[in-house]
Structure formats: structure tokens, C-alpha cells
C-alpha atoms as a PDB file:
ATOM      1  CA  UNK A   1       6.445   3.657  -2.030  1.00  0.00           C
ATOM      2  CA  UNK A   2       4.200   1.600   0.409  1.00  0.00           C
ATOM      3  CA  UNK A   3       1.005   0.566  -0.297  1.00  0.00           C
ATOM      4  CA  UNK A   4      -0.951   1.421   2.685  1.00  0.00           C
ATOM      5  CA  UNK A   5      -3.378  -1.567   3.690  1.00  0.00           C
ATOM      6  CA  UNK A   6      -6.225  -1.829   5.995  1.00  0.00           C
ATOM      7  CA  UNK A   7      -8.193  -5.290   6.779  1.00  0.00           C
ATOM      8  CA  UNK A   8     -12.000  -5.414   7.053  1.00  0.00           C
ATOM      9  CA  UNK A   9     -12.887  -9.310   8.648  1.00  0.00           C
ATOM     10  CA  UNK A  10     -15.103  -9.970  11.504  1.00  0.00           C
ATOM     11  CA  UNK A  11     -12.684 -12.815  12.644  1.00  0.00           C
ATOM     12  CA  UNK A  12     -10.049 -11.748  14.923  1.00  0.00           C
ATOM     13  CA  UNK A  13      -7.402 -14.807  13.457  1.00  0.00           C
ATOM     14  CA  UNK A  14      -8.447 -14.050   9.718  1.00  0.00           C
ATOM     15  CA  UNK A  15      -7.135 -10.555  11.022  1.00  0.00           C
ATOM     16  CA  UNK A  16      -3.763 -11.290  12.539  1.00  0.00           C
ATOM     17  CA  UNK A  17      -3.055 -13.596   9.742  1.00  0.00           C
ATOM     18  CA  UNK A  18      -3.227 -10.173   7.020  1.00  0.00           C
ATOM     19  CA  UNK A  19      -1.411  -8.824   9.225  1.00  0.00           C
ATOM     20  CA  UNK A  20       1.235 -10.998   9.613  1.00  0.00           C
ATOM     21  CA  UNK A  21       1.523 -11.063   6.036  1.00  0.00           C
ATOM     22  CA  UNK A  22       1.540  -7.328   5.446  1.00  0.00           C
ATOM     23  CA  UNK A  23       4.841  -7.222   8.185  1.00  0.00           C
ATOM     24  CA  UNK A  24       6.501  -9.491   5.885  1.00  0.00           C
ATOM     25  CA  UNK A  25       6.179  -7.756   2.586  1.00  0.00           C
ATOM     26  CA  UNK A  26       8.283  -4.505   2.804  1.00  0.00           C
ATOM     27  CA  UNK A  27       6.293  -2.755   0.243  1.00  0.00           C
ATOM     28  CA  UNK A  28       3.168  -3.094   2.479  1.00  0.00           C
ATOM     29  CA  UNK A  29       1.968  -1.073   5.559  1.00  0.00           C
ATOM     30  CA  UNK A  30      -0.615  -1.986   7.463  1.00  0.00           C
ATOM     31  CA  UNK A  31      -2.979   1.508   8.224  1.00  0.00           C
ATOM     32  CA  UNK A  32      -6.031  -0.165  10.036  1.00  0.00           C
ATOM     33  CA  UNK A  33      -8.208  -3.074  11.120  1.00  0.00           C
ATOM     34  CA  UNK A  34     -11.772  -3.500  10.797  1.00  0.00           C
ATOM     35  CA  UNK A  35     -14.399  -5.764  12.264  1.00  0.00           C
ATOM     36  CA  UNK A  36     -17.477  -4.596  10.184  1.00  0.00           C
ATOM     37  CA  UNK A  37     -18.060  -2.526   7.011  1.00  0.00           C
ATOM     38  CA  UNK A  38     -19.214   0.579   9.002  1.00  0.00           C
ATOM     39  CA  UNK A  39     -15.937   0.431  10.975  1.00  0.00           C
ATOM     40  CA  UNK A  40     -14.602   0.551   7.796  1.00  0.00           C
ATOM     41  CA  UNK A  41     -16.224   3.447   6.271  1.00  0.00           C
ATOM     42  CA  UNK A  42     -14.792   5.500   8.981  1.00  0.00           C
ATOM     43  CA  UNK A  43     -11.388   4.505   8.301  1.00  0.00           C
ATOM     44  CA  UNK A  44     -11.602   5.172   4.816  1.00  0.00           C
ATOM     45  CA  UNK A  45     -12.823   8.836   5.799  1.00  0.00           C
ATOM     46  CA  UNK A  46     -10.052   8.852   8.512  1.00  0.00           C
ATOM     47  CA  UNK A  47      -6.582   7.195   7.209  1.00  0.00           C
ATOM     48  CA  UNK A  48      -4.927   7.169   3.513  1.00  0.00           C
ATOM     49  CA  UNK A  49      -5.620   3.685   2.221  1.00  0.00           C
ATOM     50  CA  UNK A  50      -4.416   2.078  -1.232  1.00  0.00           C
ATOM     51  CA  UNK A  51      -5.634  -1.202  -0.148  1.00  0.00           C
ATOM     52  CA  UNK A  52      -8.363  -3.427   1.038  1.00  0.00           C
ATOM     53  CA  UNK A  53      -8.265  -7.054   2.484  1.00  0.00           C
ATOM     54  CA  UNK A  54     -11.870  -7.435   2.471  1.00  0.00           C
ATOM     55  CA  UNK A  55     -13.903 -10.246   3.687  1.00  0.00           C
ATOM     56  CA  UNK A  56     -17.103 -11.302   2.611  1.00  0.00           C
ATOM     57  CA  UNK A  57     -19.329 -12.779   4.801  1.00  0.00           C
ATOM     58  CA  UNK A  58     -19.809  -9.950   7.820  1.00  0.00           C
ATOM     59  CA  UNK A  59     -22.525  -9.245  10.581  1.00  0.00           C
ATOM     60  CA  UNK A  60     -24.770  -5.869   9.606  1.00  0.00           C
ATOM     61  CA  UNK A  61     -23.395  -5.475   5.928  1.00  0.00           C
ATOM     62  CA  UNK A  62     -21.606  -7.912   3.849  1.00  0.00           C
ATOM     63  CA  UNK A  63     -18.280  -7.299   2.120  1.00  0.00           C
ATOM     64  CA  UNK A  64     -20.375  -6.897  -1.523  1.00  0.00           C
ATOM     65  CA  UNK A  65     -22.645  -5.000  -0.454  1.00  0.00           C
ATOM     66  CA  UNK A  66     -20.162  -2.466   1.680  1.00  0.00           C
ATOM     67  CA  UNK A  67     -18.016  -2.783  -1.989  1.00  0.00           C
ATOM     68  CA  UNK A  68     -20.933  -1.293  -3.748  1.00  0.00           C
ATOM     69  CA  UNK A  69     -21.740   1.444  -1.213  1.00  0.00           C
ATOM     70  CA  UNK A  70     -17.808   2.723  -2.078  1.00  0.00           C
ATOM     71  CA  UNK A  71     -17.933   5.867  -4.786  1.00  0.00           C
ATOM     72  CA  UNK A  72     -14.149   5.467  -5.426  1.00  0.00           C
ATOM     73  CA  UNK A  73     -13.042   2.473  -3.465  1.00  0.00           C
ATOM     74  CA  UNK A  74      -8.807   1.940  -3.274  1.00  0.00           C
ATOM     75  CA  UNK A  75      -7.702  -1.557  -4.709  1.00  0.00           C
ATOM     76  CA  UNK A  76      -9.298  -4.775  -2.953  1.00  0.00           C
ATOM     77  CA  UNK A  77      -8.448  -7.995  -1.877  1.00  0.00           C
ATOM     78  CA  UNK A  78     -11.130 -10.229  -1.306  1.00  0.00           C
ATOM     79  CA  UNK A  79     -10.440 -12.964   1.574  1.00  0.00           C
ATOM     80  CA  UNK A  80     -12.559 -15.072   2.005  1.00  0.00           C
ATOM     81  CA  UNK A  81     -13.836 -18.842   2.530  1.00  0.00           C
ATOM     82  CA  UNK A  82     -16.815 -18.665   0.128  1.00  0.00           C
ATOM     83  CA  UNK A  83     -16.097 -19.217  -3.105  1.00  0.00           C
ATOM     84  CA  UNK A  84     -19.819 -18.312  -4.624  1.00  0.00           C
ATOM     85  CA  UNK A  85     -19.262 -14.638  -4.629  1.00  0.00           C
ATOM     86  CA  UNK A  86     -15.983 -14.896  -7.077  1.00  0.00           C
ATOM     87  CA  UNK A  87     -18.102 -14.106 -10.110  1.00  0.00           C
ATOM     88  CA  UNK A  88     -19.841 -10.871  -8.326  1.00  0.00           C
ATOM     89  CA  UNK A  89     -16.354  -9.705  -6.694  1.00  0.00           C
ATOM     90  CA  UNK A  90     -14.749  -9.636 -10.171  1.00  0.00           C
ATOM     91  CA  UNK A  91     -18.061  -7.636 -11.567  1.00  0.00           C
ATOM     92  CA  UNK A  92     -17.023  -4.960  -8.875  1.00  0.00           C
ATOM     93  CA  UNK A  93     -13.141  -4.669 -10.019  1.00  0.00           C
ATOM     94  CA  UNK A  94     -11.667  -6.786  -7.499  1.00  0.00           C
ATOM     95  CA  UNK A  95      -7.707  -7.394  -7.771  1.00  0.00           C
ATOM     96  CA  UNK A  96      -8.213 -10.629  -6.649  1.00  0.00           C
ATOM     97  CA  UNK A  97      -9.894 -13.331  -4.786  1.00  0.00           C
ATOM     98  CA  UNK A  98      -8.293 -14.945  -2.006  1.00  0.00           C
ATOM     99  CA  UNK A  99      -9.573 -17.904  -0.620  1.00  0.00           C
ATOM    100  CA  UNK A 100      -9.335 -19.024   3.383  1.00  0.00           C
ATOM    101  CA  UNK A 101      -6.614 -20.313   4.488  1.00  0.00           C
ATOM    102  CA  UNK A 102      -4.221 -18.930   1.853  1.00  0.00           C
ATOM    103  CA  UNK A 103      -0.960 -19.262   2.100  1.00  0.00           C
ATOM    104  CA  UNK A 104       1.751 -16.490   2.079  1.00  0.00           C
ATOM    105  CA  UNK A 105       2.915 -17.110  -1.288  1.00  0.00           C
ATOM    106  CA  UNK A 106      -0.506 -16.704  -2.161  1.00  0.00           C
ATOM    107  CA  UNK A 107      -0.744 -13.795  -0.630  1.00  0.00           C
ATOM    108  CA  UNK A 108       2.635 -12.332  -1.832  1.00  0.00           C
ATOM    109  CA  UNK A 109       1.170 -12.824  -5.441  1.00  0.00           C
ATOM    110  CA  UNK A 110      -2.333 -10.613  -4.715  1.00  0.00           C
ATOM    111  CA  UNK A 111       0.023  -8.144  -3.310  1.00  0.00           C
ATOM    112  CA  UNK A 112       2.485  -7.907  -6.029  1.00  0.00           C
ATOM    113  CA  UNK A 113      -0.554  -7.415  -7.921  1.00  0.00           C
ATOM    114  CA  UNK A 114      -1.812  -4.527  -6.270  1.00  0.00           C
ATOM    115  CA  UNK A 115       1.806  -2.898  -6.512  1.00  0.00           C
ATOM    116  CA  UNK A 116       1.812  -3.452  -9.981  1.00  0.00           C
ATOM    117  CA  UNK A 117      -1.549  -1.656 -10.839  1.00  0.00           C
ATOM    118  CA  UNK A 118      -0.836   1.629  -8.746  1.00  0.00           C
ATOM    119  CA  UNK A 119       2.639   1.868 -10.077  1.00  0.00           C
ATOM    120  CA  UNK A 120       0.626   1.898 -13.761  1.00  0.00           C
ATOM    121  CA  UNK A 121      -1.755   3.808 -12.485  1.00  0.00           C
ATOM    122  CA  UNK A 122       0.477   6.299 -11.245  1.00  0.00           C
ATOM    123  CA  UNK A 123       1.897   7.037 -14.571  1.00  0.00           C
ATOM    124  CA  UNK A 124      -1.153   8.818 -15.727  1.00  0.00           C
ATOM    125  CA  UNK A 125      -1.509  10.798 -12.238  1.00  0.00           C
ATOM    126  CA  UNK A 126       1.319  13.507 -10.903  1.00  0.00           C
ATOM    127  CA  UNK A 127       1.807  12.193  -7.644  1.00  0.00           C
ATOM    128  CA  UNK A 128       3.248  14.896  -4.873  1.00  0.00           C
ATOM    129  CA  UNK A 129       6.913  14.154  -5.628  1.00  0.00           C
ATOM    130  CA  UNK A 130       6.978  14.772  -9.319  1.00  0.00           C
ATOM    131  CA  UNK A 131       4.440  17.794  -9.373  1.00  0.00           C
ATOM    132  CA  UNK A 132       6.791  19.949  -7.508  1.00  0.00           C
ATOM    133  CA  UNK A 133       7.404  22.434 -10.531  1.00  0.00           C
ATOM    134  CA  UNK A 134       3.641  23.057 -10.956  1.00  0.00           C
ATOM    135  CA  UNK A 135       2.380  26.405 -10.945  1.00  0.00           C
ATOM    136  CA  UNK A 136      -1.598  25.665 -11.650  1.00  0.00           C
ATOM    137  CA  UNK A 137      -3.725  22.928 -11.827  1.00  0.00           C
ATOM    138  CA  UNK A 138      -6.574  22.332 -14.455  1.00  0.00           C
ATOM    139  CA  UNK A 139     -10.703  21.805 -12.969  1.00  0.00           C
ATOM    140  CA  UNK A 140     -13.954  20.810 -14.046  1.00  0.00           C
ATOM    141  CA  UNK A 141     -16.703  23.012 -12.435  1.00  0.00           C
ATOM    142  CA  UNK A 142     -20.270  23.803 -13.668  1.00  0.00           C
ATOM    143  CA  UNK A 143     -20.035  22.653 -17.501  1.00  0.00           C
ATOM    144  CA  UNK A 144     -15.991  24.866 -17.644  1.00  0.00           C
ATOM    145  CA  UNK A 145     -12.545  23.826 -16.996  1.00  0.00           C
ATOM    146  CA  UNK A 146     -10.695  26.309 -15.243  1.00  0.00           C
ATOM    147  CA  UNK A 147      -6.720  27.014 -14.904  1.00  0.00           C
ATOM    148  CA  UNK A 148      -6.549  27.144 -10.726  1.00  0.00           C
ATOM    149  CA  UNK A 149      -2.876  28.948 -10.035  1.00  0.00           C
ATOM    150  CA  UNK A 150      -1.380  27.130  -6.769  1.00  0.00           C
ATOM    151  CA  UNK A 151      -0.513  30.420  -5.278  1.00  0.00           C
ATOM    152  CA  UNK A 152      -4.061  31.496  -4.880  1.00  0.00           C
ATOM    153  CA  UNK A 153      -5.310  28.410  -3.306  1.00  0.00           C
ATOM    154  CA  UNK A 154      -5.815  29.058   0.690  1.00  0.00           C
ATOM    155  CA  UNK A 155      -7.739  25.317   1.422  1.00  0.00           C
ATOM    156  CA  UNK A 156      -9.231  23.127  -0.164  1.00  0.00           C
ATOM    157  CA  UNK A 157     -12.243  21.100   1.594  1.00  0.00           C
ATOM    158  CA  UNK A 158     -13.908  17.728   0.855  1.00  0.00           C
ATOM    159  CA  UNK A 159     -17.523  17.601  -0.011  1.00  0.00           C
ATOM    160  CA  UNK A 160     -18.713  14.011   0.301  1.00  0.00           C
ATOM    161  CA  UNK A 161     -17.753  13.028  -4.185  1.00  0.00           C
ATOM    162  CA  UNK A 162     -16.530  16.923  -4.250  1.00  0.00           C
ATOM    163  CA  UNK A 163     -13.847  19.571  -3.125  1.00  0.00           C
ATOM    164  CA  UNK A 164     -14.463  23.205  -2.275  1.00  0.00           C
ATOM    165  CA  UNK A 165     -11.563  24.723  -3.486  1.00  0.00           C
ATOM    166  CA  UNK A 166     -10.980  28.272  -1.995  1.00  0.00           C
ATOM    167  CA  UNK A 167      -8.967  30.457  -3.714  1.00  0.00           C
ATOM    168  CA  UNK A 168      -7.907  34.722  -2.739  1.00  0.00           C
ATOM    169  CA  UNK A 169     -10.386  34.940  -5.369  1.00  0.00           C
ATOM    170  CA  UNK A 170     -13.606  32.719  -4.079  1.00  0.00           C
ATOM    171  CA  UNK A 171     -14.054  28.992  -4.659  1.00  0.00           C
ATOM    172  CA  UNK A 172     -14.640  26.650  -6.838  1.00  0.00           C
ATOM    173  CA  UNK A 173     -16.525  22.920  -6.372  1.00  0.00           C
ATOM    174  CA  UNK A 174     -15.302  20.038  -8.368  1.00  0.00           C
ATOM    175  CA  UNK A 175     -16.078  16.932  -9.084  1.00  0.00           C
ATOM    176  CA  UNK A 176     -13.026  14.912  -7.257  1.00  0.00           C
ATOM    177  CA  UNK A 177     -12.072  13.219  -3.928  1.00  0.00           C
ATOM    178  CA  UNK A 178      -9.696  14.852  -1.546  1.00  0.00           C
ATOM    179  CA  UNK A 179      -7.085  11.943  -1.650  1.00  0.00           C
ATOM    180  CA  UNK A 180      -7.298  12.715  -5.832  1.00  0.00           C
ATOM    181  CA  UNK A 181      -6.278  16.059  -5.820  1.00  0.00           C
ATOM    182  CA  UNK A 182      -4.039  15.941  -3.366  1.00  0.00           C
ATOM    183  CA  UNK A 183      -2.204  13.861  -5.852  1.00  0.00           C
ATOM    184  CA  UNK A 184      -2.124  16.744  -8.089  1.00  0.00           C
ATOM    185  CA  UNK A 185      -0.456  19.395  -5.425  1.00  0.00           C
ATOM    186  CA  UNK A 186       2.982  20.096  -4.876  1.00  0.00           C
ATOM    187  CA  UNK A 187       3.679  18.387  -1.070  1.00  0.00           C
ATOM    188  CA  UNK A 188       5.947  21.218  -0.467  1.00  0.00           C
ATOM    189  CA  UNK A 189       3.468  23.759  -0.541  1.00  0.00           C
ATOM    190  CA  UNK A 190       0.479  21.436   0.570  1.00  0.00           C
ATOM    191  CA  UNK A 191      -0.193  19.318   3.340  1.00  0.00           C
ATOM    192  CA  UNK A 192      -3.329  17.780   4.147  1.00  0.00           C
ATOM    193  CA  UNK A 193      -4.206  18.242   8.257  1.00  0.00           C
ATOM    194  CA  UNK A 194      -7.539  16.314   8.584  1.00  0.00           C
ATOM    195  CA  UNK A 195      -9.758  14.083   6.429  1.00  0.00           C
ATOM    196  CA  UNK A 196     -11.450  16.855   5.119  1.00  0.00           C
ATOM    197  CA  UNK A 197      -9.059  19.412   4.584  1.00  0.00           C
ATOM    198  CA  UNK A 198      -5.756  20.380   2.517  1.00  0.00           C
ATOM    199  CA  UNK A 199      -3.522  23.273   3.299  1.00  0.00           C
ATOM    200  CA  UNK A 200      -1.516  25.839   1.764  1.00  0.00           C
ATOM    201  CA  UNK A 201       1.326  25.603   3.868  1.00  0.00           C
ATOM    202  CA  UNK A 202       2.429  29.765   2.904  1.00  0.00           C
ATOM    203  CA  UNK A 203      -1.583  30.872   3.663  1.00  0.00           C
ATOM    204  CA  UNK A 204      -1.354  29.581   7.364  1.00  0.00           C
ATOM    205  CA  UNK A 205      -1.389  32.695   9.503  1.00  0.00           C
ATOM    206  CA  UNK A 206      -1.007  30.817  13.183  1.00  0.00           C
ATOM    207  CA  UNK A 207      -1.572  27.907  14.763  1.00  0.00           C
ATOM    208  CA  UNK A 208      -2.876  27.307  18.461  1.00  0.00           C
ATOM    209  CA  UNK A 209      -3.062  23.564  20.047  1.00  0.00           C
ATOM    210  CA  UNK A 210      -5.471  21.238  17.259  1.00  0.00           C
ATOM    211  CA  UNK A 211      -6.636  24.144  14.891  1.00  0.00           C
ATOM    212  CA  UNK A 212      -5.271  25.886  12.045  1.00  0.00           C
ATOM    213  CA  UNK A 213      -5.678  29.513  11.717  1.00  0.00           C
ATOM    214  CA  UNK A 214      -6.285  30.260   7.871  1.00  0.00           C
ATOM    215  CA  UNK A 215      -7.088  33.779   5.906  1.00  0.00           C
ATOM    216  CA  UNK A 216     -11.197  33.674   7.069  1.00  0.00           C
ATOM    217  CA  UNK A 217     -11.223  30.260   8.423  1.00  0.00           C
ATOM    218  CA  UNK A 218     -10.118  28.268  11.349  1.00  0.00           C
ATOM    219  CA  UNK A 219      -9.448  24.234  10.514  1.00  0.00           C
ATOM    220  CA  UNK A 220      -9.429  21.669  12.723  1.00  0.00           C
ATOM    221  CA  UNK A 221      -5.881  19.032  12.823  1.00  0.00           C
ATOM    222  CA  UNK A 222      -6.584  15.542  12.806  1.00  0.00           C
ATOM    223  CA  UNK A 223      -5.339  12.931  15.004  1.00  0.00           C
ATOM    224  CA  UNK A 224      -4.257  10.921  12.228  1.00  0.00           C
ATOM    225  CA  UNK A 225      -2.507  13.724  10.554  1.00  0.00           C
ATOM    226  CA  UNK A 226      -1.159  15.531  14.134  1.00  0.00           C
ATOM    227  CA  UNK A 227       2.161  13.755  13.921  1.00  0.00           C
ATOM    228  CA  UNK A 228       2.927  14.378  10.097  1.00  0.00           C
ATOM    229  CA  UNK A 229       2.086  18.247  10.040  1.00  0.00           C
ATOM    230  CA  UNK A 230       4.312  19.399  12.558  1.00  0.00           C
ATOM    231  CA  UNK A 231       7.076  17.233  11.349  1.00  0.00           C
ATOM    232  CA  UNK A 232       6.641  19.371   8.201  1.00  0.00           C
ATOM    233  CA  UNK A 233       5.806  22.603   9.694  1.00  0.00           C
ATOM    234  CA  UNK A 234       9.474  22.059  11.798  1.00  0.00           C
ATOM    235  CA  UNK A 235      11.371  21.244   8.881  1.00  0.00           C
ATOM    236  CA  UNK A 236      10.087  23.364   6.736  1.00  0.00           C
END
């Protein structure tokens, strides 16, 4: 598995050196680049990230400051050549603090790092390999916990911190980010076609140029996920 990594630094160099790095560590994949946090923020709603190489001191909204804005931020990197804001980065969960210039090994070892924790954390979570055999899934919703079977789910939509699951039988809203509960769904039966929306792949009744024809809804197909879908659509 490859952690997917995007870079958020003003600095153009500070950029190409991440990712230089990133193209020399197999187990890393470079998603994005960023030149301020708001940039940022859009990526994170756009692309799949695991990762952030986050710098510090930005125009319009530091790298703290854009790290406390995040609800449920992926695993960060600080770069950076201040070392004052160690103490606070660590407060906020950073992996680690890398200070400018660093030097590949360096590097290498913050990385290593970051594979280490997801592969732990990943023990806990059914990713979309291993939950192929999984007939329901368990959610939280007003105060209950109810037993969702995967054959009645049509979509499922994000909600800023929730999902609108709809179901043949209505919906539910949950507590959860999109990226988490896609986690939890068989990827043969699920695909996720925009930032905001997962599939069931057997509920699609047609599709016509960027938009997804669903049982009382019609979903848009996102550039970022374009490519993917019909590679799974054709193969399916």
C-alpha cells in the first residue's frame, strides 16, 4: 500500500525537494502540492490523502493554525526552518518535526514513521480489501446504533463531519467522514465517484457523460475520480 502524500509550503524549492524525496521512497505517492493552507483545504476535500508535509510559516494562515482548523486531519509532517513551534506541533499529534534543510535519510525516517502508524492503525479498521465478505455495517445515529445491510445502501453522501447514508429504506446521518466509511465497504460493490459521494456499484441505473444516474438521484463524477470509475465499471 502507498501512502498518498500531498505538500503544503509556500516555497517553490522546499516543494520540489518533498517531492523528490517522495519519488524515491516506493511506498510513497505524491497526490498534490500546495502553496497556502486554503489551497490545501481544497485538496483535502478533492484527493485521498494519508499524508501531510506541512510547513509552518505561510502567507494568509500559518501551518498551526490551518492544523487546528482540520476535524480529522491524515498524518503530518511538519517541515520547517523554525524550530519554536516544535512544542505546539507535537500538542497537535504531529508524526514528526522536520527541520529545513533535512536530509533524505532524515526524511526516509519521518516516512517510515508514518508507514508504521497506518499499518497499526489499520489493524483496528477493515480496510476495502479485507471487508469483502461483509454483509452489513454497524452506525451511530441519534443516541442508536443501527445494523445497515450493504445491499440496501443506494449512496452514501458527505455532510461536512457527517454521511447521509441512503438506504431502499430512507437514510440515516452519522457521525463519520466519507474517507472513514469508505474504509468499512466492500470495494467490489462500492466505489466512491466524487469527494462527496460513494456508490453502490449494483444500484447504478445509467450513466451519461460526468453524472451518475442513481434510484431518485443523479450524482455528479469527479475529475479526480473520472479515471478510476470507469476502469472499474469496464472490468467489472
Amino acid at each position: 500500500m502507498k501512502l498518498k502524500c500531498l505538500v503544503v509550503d509556500d516555497e517553490p524549492l522546499a516543494q520540489r525537494v518533498v517531492e523528490k524525496y517522495v519519488g524515491e521512497i516506493p511506498f510513497l505517492e505524491m497526490v498534490g502540492k500546495c502553496s497556502d493552507a486554503f489551497e490545501a483545504m481544497e485538496s483535502l476535500q478533492e484527493l485521498d490523502v494519508d499524508l501531510i508535509f506541512l510547513d509552518i510559516n505561510m502567507p494568509r494562515l500559518s501551518g498551526i493554525n490551518f492544523l487546528k482548523t482540520l476535524k480529522n486531519p491524515p498524518l503530518v509532517i511538519i517541515t520547517t526552518a523554525y524550530t519554536e513551534y516544535a512544542l505546539e506541533g507535537y500538542e497537535l499529534n504531529v508524526l514528526d518535526y522536520l527541520k529545513k534543510p533535512f536530509s533524505f535519510e532524515r526524511f526516509l525516517l519521518a516516512a517510515q514513521k508514518a508507514q508504521e502508524k497506518l499499518m497499526m492503525g489499520s489493524k483496528s479498521v477493515p480496510n476495502v480489501d479485507t471487508a469483502e465478505g461483509l454483509e452489513y455495517i454497524f452506525v451511530k445515529s441519534n443516541k442508536k446504533t443501527f445494523n445497515v445491510n450493504l445491499d440496501s445502501i443506494v449512496y452514501i453522501e458527505a455532510l461536512g463531519d457527517y454521511v447521509k447514508i441512503y438506504t431502499t429504506e430512507g437514510h440515516i446521518v452519522t457521525y463519520q467522514s466519507l474517507k472513514g466509511i469508505e474504509k468499512l465497504l466492500p470495494s467490489k460493490r462500492f466505489y466512491r465517484i466524487h469527494k462527496s459521494y460513494i456508490v453502490s456499484l449494483s444500484r447504478i441505473k445509467s450513466i451519461e457523460g460526468n453524472m451518475v444516474n442513481m434510484p431518485n438521484a443523479t450524482l455528479p463524477i469527479g475529475n479526480n475520480y473520472k479515471q478510476g470509475f470507469f476502469q472499474k465499471i469496464h472490468s467489472a
